[in-house]
PDB file of N, CA and C in Angstrom:
ATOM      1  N   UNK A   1       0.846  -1.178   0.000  1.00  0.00           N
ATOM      2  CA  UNK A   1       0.000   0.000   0.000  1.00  0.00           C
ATOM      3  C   UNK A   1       0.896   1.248   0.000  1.00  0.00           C
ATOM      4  N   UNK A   2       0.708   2.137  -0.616  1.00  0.00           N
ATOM      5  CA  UNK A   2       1.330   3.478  -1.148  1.00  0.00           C
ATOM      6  C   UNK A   2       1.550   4.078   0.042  1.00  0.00           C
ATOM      7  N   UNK A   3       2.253   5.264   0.470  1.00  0.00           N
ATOM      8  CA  UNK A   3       2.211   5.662   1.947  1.00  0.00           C
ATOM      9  C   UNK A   3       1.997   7.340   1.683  1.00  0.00           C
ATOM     10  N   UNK A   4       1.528   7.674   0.266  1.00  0.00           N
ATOM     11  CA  UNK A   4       0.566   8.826   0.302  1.00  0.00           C
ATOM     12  C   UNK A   4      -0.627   9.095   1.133  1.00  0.00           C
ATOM     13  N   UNK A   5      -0.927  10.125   1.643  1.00  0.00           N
ATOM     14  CA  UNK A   5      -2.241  10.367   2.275  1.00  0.00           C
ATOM     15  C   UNK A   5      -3.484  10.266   1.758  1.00  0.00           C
ATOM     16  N   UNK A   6      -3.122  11.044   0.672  1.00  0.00           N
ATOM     17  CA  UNK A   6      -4.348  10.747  -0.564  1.00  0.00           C
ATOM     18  C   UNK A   6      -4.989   9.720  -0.904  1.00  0.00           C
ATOM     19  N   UNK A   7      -3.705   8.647  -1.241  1.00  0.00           N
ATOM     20  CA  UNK A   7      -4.023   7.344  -1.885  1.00  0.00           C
ATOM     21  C   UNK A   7      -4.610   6.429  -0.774  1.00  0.00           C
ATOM     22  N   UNK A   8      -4.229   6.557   0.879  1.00  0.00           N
ATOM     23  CA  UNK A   8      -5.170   6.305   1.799  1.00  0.00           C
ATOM     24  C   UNK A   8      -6.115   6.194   1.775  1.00  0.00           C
ATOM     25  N   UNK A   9      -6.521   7.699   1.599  1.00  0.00           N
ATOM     26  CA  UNK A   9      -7.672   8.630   1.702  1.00  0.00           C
ATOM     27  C   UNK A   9      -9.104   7.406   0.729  1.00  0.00           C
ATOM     28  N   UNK A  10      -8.124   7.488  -0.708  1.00  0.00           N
ATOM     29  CA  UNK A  10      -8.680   7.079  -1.547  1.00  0.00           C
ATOM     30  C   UNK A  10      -9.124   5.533  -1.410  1.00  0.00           C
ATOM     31  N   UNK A  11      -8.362   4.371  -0.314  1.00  0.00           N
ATOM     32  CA  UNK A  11      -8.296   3.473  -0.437  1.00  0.00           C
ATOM     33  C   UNK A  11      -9.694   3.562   0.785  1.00  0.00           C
ATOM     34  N   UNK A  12      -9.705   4.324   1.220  1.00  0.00           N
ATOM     35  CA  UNK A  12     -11.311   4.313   2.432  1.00  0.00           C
ATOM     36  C   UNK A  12     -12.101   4.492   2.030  1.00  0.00           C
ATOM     37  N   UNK A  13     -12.502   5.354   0.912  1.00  0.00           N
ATOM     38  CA  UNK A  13     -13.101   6.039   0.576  1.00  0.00           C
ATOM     39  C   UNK A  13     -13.724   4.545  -0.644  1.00  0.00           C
ATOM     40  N   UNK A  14     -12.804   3.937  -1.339  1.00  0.00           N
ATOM     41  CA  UNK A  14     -13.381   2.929  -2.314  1.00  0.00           C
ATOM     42  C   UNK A  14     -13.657   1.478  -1.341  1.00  0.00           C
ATOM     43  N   UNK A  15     -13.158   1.353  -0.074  1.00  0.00           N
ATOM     44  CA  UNK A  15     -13.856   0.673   0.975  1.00  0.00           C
ATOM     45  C   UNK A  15     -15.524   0.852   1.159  1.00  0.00           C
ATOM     46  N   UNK A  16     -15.715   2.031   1.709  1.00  0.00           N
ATOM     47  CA  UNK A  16     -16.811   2.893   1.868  1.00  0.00           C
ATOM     48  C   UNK A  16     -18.212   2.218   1.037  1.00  0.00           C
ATOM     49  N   UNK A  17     -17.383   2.840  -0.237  1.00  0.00           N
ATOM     50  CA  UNK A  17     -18.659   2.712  -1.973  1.00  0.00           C
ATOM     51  C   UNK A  17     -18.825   1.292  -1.968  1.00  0.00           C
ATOM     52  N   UNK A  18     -17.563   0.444  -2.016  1.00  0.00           N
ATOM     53  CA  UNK A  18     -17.659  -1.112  -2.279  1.00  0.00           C
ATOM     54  C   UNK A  18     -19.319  -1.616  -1.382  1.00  0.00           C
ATOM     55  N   UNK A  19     -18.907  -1.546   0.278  1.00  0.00           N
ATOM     56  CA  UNK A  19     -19.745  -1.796   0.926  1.00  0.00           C
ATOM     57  C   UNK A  19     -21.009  -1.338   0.967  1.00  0.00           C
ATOM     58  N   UNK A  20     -21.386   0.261   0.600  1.00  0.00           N
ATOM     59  CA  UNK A  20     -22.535   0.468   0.120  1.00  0.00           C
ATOM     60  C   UNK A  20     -23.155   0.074  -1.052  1.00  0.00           C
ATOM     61  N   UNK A  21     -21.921   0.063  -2.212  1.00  0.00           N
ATOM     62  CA  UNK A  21     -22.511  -0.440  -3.823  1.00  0.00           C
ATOM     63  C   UNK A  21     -23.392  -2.311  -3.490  1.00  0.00           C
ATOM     64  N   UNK A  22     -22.371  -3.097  -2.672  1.00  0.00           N
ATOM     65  CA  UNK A  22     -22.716  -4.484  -2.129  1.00  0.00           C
ATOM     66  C   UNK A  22     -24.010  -4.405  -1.434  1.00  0.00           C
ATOM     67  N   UNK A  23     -24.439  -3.549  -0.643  1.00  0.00           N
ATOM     68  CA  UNK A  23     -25.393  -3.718   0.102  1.00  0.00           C
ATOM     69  C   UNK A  23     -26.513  -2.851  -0.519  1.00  0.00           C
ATOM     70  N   UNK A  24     -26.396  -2.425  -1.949  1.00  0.00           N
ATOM     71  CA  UNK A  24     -27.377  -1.957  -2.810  1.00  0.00           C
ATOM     72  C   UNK A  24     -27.825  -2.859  -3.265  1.00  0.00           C
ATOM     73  N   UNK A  25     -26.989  -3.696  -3.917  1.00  0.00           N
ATOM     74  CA  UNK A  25     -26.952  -5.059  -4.752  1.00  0.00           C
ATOM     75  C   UNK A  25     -27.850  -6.017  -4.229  1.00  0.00           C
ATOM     76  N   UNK A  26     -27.182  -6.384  -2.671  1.00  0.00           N
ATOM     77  CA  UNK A  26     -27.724  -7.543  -2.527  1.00  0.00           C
ATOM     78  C   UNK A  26     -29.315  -7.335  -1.709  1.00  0.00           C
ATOM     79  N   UNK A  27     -29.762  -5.951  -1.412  1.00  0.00           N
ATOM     80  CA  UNK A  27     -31.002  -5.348  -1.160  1.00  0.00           C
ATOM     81  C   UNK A  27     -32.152  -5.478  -2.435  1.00  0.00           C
ATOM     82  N   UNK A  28     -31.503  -5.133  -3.635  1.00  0.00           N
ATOM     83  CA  UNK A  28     -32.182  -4.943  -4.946  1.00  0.00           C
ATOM     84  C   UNK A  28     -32.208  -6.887  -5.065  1.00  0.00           C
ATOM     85  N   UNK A  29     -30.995  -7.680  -4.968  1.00  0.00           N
ATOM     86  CA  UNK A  29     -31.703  -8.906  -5.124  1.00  0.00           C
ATOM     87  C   UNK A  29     -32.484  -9.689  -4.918  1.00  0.00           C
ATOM     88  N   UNK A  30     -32.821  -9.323  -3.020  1.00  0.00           N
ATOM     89  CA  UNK A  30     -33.694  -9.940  -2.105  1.00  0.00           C
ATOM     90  C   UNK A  30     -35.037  -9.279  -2.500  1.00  0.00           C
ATOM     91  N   UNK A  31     -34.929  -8.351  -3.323  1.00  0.00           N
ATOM     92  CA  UNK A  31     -36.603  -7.415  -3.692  1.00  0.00           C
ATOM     93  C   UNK A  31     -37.184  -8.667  -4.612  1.00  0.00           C
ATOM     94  N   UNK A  32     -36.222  -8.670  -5.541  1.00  0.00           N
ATOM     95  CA  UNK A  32     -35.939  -8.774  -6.939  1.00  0.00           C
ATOM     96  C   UNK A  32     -36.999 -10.786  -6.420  1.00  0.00           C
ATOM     97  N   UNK A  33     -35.952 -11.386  -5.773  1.00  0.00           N
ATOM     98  CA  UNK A  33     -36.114 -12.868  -5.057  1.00  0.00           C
ATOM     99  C   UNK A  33     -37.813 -12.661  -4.208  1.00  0.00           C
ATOM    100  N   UNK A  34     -38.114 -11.863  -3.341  1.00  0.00           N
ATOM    101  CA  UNK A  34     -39.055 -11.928  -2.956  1.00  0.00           C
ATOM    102  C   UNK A  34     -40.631 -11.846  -4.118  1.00  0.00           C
ATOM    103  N   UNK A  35     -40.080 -10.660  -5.241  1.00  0.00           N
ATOM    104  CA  UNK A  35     -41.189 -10.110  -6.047  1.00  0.00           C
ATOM    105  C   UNK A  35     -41.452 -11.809  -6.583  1.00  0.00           C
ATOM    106  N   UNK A  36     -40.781 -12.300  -6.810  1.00  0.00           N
ATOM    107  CA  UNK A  36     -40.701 -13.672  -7.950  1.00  0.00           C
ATOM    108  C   UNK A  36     -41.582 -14.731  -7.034  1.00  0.00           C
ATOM    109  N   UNK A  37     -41.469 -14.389  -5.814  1.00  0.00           N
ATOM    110  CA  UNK A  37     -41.994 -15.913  -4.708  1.00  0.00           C
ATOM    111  C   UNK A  37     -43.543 -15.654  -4.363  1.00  0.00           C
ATOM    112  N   UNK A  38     -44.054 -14.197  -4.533  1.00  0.00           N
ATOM    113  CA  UNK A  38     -45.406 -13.604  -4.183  1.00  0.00           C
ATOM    114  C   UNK A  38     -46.074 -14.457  -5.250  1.00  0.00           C
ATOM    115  N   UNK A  39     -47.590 -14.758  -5.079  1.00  0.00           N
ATOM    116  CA  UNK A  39     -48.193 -15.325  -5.493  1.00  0.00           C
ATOM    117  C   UNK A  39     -49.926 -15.317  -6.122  1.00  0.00           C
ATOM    118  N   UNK A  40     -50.139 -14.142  -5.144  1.00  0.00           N
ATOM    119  CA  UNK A  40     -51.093 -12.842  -5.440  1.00  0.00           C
ATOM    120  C   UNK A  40     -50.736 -12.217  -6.867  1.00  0.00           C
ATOM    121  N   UNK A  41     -51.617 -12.446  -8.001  1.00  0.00           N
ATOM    122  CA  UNK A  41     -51.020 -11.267  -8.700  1.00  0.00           C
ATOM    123  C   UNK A  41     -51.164  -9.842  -8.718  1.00  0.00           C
ATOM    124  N   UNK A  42     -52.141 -10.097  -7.476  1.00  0.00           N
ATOM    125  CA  UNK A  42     -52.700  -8.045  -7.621  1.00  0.00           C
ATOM    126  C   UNK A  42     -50.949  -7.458  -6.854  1.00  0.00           C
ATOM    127  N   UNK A  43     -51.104  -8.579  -5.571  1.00  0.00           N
ATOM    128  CA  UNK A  43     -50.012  -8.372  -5.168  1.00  0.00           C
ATOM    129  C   UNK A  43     -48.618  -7.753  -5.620  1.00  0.00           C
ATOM    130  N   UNK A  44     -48.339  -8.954  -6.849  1.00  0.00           N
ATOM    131  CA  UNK A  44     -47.027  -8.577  -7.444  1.00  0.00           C
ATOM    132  C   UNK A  44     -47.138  -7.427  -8.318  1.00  0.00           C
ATOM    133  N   UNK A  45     -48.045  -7.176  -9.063  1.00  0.00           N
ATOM    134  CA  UNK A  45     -48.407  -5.834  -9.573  1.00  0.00           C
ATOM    135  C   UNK A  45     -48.359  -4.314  -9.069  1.00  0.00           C
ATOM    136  N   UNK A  46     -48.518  -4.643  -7.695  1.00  0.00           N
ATOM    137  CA  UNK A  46     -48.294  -3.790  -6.773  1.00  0.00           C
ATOM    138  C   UNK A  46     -46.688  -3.518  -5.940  1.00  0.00           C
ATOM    139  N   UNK A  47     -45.994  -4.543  -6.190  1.00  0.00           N
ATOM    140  CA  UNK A  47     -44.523  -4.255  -5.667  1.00  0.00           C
ATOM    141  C   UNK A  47     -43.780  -4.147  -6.926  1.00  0.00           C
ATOM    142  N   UNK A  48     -43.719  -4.492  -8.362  1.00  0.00           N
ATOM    143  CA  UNK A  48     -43.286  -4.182  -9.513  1.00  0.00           C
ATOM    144  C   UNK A  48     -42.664  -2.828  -9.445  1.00  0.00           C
ATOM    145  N   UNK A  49     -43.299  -1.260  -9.400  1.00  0.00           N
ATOM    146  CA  UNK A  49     -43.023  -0.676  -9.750  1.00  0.00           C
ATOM    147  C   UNK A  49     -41.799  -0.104  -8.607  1.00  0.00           C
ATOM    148  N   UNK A  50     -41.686  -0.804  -7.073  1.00  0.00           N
ATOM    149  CA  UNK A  50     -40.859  -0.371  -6.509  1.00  0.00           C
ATOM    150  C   UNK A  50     -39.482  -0.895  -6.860  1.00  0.00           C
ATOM    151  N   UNK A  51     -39.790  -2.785  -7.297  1.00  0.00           N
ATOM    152  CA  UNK A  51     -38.350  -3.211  -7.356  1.00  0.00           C
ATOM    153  C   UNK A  51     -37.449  -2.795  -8.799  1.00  0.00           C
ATOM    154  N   UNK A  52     -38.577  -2.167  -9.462  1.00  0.00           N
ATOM    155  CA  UNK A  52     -37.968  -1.658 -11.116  1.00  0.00           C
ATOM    156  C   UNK A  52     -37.549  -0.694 -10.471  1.00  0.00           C
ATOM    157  N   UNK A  53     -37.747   0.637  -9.638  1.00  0.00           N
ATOM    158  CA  UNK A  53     -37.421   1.949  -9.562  1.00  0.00           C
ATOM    159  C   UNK A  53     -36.198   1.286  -8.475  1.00  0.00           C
ATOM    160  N   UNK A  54     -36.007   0.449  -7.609  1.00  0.00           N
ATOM    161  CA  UNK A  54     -34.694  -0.161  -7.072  1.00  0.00           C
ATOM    162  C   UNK A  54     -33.881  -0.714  -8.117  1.00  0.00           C
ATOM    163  N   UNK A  55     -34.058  -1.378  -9.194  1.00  0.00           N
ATOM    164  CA  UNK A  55     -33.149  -2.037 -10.596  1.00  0.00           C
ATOM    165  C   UNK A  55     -32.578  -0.326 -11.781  1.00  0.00           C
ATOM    166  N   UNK A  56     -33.598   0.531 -11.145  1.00  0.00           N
ATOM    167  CA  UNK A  56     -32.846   1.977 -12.255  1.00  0.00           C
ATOM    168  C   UNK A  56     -31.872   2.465 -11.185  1.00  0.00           C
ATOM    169  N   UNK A  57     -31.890   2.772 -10.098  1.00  0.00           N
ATOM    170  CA  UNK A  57     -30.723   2.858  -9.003  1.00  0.00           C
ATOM    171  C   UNK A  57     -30.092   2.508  -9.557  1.00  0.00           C
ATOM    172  N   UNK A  58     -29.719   1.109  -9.529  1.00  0.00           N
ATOM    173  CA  UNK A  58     -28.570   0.419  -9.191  1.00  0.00           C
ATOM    174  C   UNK A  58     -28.236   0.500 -10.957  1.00  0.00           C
ATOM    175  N   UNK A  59     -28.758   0.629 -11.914  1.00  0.00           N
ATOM    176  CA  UNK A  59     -28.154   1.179 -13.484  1.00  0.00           C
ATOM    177  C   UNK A  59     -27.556   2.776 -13.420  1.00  0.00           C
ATOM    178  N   UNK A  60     -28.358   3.801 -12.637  1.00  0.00           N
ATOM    179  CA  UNK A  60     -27.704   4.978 -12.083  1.00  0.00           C
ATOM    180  C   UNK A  60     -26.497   5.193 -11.792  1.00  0.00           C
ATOM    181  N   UNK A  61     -26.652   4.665 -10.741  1.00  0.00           N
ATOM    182  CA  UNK A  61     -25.258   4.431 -10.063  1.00  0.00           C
ATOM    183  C   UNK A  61     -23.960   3.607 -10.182  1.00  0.00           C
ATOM    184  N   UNK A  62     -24.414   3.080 -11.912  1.00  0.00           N
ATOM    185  CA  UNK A  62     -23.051   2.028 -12.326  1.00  0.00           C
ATOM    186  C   UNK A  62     -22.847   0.767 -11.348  1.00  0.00           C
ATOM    187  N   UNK A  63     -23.985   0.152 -10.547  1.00  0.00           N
ATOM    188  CA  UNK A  63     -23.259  -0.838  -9.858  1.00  0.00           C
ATOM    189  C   UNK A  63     -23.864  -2.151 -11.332  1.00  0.00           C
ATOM    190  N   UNK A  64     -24.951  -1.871 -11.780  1.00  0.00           N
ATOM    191  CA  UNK A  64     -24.980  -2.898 -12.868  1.00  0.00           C
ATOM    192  C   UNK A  64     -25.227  -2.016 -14.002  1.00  0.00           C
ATOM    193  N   UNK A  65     -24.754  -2.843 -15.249  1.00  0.00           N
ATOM    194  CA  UNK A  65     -25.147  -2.264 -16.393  1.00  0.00           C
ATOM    195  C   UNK A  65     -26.513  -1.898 -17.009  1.00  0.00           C
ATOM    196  N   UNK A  66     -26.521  -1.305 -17.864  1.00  0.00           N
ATOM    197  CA  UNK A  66     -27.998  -0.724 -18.140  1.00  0.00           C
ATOM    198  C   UNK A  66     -28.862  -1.499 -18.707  1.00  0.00           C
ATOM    199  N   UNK A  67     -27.988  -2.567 -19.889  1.00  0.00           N
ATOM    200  CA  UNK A  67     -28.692  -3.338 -20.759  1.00  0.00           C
ATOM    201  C   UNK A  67     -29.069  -4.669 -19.322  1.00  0.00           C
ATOM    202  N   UNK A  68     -28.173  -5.000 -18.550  1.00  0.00           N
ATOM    203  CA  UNK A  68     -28.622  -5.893 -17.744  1.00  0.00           C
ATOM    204  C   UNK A  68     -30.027  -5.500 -16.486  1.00  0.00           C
ATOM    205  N   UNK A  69     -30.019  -4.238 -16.375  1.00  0.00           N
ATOM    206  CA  UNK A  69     -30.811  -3.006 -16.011  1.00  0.00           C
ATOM    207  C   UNK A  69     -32.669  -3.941 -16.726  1.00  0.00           C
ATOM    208  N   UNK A  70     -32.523  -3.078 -17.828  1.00  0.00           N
ATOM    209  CA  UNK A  70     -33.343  -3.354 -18.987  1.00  0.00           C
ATOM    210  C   UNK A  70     -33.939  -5.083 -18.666  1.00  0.00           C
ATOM    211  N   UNK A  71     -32.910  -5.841 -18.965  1.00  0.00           N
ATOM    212  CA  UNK A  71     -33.362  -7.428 -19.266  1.00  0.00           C
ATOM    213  C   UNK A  71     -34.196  -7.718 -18.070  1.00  0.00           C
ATOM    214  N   UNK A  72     -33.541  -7.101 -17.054  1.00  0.00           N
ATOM    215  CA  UNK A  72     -34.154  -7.761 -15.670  1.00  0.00           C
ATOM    216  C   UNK A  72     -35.789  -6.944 -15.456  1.00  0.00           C
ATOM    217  N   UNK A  73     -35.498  -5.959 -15.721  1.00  0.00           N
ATOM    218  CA  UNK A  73     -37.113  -5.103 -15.352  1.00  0.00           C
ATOM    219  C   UNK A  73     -38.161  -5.975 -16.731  1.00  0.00           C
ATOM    220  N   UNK A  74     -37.893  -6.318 -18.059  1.00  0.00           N
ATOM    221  CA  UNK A  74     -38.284  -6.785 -19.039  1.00  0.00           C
ATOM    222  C   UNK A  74     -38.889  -8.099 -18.208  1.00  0.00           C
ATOM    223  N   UNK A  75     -38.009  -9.334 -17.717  1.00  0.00           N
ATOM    224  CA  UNK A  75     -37.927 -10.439 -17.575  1.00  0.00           C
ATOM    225  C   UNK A  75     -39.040 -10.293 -16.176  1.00  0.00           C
ATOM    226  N   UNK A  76     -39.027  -9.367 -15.418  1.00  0.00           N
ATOM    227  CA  UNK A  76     -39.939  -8.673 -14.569  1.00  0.00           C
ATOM    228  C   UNK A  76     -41.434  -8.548 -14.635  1.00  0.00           C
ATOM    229  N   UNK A  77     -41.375  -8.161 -16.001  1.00  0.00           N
ATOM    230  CA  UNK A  77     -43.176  -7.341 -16.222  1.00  0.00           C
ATOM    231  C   UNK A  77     -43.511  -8.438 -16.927  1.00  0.00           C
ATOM    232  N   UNK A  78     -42.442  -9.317 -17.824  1.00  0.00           N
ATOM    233  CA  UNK A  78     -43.617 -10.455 -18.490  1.00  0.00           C
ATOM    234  C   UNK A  78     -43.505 -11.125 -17.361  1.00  0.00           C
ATOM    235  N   UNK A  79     -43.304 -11.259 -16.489  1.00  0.00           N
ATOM    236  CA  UNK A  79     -43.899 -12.480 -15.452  1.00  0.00           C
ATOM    237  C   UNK A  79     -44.882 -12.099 -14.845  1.00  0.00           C
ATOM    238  N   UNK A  80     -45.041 -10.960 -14.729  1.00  0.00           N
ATOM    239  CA  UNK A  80     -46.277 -10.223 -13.606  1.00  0.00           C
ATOM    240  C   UNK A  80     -47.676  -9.851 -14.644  1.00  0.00           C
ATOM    241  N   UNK A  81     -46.940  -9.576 -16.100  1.00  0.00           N
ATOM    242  CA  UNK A  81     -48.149  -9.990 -17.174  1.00  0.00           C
ATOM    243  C   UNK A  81     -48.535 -10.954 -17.625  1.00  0.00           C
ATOM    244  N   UNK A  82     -48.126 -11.858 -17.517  1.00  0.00           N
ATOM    245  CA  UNK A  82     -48.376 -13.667 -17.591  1.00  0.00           C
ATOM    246  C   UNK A  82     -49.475 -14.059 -16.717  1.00  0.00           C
ATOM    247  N   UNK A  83     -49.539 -13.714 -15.291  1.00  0.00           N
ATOM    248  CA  UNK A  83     -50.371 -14.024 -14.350  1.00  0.00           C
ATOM    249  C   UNK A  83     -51.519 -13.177 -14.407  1.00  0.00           C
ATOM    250  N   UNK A  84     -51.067 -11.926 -14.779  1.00  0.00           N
ATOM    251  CA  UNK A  84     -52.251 -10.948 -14.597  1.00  0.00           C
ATOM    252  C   UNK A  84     -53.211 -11.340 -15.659  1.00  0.00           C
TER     253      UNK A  84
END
């Protein structure tokens, strides 16, 4: 490890993001895992639009890509339009 202050600075600081970017992730997955297990469809119709507006976050903020963004909210609504 460098013995700049900065590069310290910098090495806490990408500590920091890691652990928040991770605990975006694995928050948006457990949405993502729960929306899929509901069984109600008024139900799932009704949590859709939160775990999509949690899946544009996490495309926002570069922790996933956009097109993977996209597939997942896609792969999302035809399941919740299938039932409905």
């Amino acid at each position: 490890m460098a013995n700049h202050s900065a590069t310290k600075k910098d090495t806490r600081q990408a500590a920091t993001r890691r652990d928040r970017n991770r605990y975006y992730g694995k928050t948006t997955r457990n949405a993502i895992r729960d929306l899929k297990e509901i069984k109600d469809e008024k139900a799932q119709a009704e949590k859709l639009p939160t775990v999509v507006s949690m899946i544009d976050k996490l495309a926002k903020r570069g922790i996933i890509h956009k097109n993977k963004a996209a597939n997942l909210k896609s792969q999302l609504a035809k399941r919740v339009a299938v039932k409905a």
